[in-house]
Protein backbone atom coordinates (compact mmCIF):
# COMPACT_ATOMS: atom_id res chain seq x y z
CA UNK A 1 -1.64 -4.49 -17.71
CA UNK A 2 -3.36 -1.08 -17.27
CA UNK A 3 -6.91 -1.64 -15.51
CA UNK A 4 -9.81 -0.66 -17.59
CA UNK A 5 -11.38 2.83 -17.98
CA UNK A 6 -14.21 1.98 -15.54
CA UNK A 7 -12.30 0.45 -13.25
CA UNK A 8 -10.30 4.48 -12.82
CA UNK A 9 -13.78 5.69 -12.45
CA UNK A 10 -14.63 3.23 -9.37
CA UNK A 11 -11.81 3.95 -7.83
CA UNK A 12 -12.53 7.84 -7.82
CA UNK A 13 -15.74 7.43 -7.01
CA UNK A 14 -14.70 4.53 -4.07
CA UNK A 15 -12.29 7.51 -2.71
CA UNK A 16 -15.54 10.21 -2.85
CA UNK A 17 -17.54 8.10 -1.35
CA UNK A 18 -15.72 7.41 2.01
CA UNK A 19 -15.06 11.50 1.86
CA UNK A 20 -11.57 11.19 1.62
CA UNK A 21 -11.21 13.89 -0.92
CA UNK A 22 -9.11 16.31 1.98
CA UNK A 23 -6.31 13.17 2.22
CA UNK A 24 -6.63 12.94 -1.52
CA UNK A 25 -5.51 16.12 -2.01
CA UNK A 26 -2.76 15.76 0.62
CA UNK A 27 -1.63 12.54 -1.03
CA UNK A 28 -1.36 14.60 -4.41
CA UNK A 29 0.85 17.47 -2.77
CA UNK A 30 3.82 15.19 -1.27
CA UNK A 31 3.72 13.08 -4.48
CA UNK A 32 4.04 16.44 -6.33
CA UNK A 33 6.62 17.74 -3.97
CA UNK A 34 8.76 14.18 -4.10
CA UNK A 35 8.46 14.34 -7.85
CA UNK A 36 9.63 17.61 -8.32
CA UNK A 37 12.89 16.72 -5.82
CA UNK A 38 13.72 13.66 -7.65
CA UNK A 39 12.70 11.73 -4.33
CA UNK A 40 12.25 7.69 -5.64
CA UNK A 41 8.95 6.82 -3.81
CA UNK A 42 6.06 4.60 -4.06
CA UNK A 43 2.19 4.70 -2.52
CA UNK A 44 1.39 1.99 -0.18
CA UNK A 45 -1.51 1.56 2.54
CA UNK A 46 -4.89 1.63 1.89
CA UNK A 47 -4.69 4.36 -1.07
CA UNK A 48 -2.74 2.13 -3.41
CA UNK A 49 -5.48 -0.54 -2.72
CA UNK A 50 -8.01 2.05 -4.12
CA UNK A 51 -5.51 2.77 -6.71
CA UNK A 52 -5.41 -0.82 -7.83
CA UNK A 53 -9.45 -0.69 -8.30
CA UNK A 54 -9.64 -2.82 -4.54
CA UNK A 55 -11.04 -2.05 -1.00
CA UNK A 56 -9.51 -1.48 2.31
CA UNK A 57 -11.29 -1.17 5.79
CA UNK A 58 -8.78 1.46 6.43
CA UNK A 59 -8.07 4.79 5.94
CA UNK A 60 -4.73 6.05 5.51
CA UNK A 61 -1.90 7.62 3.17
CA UNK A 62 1.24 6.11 3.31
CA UNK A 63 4.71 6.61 0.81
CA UNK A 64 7.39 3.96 1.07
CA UNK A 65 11.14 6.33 0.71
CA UNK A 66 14.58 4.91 0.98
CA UNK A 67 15.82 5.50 4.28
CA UNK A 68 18.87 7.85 2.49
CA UNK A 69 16.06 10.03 1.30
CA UNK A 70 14.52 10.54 4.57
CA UNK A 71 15.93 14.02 5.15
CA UNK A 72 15.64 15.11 2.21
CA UNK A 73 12.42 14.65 2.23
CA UNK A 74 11.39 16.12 5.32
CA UNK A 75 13.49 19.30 3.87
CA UNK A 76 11.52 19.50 0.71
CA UNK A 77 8.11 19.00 2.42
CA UNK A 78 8.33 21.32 4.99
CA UNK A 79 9.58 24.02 2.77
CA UNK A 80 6.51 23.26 1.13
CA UNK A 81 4.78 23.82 3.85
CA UNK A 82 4.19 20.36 6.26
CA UNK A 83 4.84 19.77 9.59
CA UNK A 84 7.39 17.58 10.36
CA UNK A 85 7.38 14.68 13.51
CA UNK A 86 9.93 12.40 14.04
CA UNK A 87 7.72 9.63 16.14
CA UNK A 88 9.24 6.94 18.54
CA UNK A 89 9.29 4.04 15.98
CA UNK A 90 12.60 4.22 13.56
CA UNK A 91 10.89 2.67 10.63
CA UNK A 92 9.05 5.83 9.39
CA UNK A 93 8.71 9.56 9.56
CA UNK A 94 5.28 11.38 9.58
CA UNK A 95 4.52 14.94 8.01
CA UNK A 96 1.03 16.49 8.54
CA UNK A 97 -0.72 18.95 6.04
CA UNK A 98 -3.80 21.01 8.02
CA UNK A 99 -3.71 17.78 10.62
CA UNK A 100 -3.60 15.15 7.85
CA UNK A 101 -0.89 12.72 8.92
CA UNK A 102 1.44 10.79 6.20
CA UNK A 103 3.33 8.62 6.98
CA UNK A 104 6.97 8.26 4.97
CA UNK A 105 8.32 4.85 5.76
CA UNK A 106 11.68 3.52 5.06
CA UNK A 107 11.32 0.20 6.80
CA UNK A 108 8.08 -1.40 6.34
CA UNK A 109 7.66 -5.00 8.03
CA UNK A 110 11.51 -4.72 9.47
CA UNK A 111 12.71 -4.76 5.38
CA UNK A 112 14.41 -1.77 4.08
CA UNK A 113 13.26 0.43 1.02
CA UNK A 114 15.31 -0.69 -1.98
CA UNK A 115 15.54 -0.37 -5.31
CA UNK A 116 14.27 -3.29 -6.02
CA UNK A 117 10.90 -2.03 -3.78
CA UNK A 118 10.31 0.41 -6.38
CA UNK A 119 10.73 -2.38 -9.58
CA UNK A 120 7.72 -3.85 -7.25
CA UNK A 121 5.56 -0.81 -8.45
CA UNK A 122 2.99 -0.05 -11.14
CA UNK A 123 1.98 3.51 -12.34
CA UNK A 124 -1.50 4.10 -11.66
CA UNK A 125 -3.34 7.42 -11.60
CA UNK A 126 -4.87 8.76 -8.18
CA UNK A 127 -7.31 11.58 -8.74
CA UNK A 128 -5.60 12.69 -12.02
CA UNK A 129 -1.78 12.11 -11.33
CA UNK A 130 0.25 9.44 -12.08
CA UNK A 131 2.68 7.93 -9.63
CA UNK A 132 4.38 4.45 -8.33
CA UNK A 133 2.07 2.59 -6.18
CA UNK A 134 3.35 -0.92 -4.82
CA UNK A 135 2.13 -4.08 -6.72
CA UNK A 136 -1.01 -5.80 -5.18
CA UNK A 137 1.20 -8.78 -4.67
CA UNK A 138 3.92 -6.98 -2.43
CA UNK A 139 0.65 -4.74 -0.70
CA UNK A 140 -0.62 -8.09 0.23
CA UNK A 141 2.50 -9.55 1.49
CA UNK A 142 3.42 -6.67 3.75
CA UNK A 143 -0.15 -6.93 5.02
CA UNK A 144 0.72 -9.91 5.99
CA UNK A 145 3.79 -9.76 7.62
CA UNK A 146 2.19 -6.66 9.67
CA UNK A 147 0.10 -9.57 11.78
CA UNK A 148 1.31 -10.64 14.73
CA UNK A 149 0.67 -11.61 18.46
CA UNK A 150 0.03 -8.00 19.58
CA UNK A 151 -1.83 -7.55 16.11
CA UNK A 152 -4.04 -10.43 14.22
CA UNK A 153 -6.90 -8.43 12.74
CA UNK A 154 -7.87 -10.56 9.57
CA UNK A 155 -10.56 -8.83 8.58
CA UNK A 156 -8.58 -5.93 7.73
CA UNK A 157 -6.88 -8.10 5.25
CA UNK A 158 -9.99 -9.70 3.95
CA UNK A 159 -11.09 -6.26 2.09
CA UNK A 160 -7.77 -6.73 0.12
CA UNK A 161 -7.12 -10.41 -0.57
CA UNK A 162 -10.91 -10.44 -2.00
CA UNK A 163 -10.91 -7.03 -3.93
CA UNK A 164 -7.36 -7.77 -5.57
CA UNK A 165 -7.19 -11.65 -6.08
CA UNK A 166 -6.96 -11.71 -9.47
CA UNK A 167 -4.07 -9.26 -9.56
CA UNK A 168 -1.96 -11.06 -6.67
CA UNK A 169 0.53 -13.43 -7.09
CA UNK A 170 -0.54 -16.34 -4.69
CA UNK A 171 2.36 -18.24 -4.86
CA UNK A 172 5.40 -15.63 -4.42
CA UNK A 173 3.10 -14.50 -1.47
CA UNK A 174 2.83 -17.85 0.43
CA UNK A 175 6.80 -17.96 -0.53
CA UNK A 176 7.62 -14.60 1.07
CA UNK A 177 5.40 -15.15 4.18
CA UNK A 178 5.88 -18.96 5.06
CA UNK A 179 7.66 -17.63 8.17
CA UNK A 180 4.76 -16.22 9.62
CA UNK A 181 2.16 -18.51 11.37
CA UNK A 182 -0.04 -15.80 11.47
CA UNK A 183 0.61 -15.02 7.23
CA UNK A 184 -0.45 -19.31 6.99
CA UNK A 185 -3.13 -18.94 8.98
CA UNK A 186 -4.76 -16.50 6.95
CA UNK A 187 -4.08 -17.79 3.96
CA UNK A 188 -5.64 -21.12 5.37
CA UNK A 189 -8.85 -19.39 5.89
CA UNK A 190 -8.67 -17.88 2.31
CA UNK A 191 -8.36 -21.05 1.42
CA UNK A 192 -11.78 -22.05 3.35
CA UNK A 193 -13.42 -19.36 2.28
CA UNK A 194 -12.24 -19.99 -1.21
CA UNK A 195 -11.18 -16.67 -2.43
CA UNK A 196 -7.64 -18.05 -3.45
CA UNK A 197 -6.45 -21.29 -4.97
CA UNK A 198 -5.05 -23.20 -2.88
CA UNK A 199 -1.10 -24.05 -3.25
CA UNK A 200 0.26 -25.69 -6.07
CA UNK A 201 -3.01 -24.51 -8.77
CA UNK A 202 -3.00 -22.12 -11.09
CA UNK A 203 -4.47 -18.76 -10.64
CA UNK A 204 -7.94 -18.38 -11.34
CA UNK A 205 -8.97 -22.10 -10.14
CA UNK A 206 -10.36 -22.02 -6.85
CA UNK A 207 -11.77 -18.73 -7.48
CA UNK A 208 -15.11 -17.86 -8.29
């Protein structure tokens, strides 16, 4: 279900507000450039929060690619004028436009970019152009996943899981994360804190 009319207009004026109207415009270009090569792609990271009418305590711009489309898309971006870097980590490529990094990942949480990632999307506008961004439901599992022993900042998933409840499915999150002590223990202290019902309710009860 489309969000409402004033929920579009918070999340333009959420992205104006924290002055991110320079990445904004970078987010637009690659979009436009994937589009126009027929590059399959979806937003993910903090922007397709905002683009889902949530919050994030971060602030970055990040397109999920199929690993197959990596060159390709390096190709059409720097003919469009990016910089191209190729970092250490094999999960993702980075272009920069004036010093604004995006990042282009094809592995995110050690899971390939499928087809099936980009089923996982809605089409939401972001300052004026429509595009795929990945569900609130998969956002909040890979956010998940992303904690660990050398990482475990919950409250940069607190921002999320509070902003987007309503729109996240609960269960198929707990189901894709159960592996993950860290993934429990969060959802444990959602559970506390009561933003989410706890396992086995409904949506909605739980919440206020």
């Amino acid at each position: 279900m489309q969000p409402p009319v004033h929920q579009h207009d918070r999340r333009e004026n959420q992205m104006a507000e924290r002055g991110d109207e320079s990445l904004v415009h970078t987010l637009k270009k690659v979009a436009a450039v994937l589009k126009q090569s027929e590059i399959p792609f979806a937003l993910g990271g903090s922007f397709a929060v905002y683009a889902h009418g949530g919050h994030s305590s971060e602030h970055d711009v990040d397109f999920l690619i199929r690993e197959a489309d990596v060159e390709r898309s390096l190709e059409a971006l720097v003919a469009a004028g990016f910089v191209a870097e190729r970092p250490p980590e094999d999960w993702l490529v980075k272009v920069f436009d004036d010093g604004r990094m995006v990042d282009l990942i094809h592995r995110p949480i050690e899971t390939p970019v499928t087809e099936e990632t980009f089923a996982d999307t809605v089409i939401r506008p972001v300052d004026a152009i429509h595009m795929p961004v990945l569900s609130a439901t998969q956002l909040m599992v890979h956010k998940l996943l992303s904690f660990s022993q050398h990482y475990c900042d919950f409250a940069r998933g607190l921002p999320l899981a509070r902003s987007l409840r309503e729109q996240i499915d609960w269960e198929r999150v707990r189901k894709e994360t159960q592996h993950s002590p860290y993934a429990e223990a969060f959802l444990v202290l959602l559970d506390r804190l009561e933003v989410v019902p706890t396992a086995g309710t409904q949506a909605g009860e739980g919440t206020s």
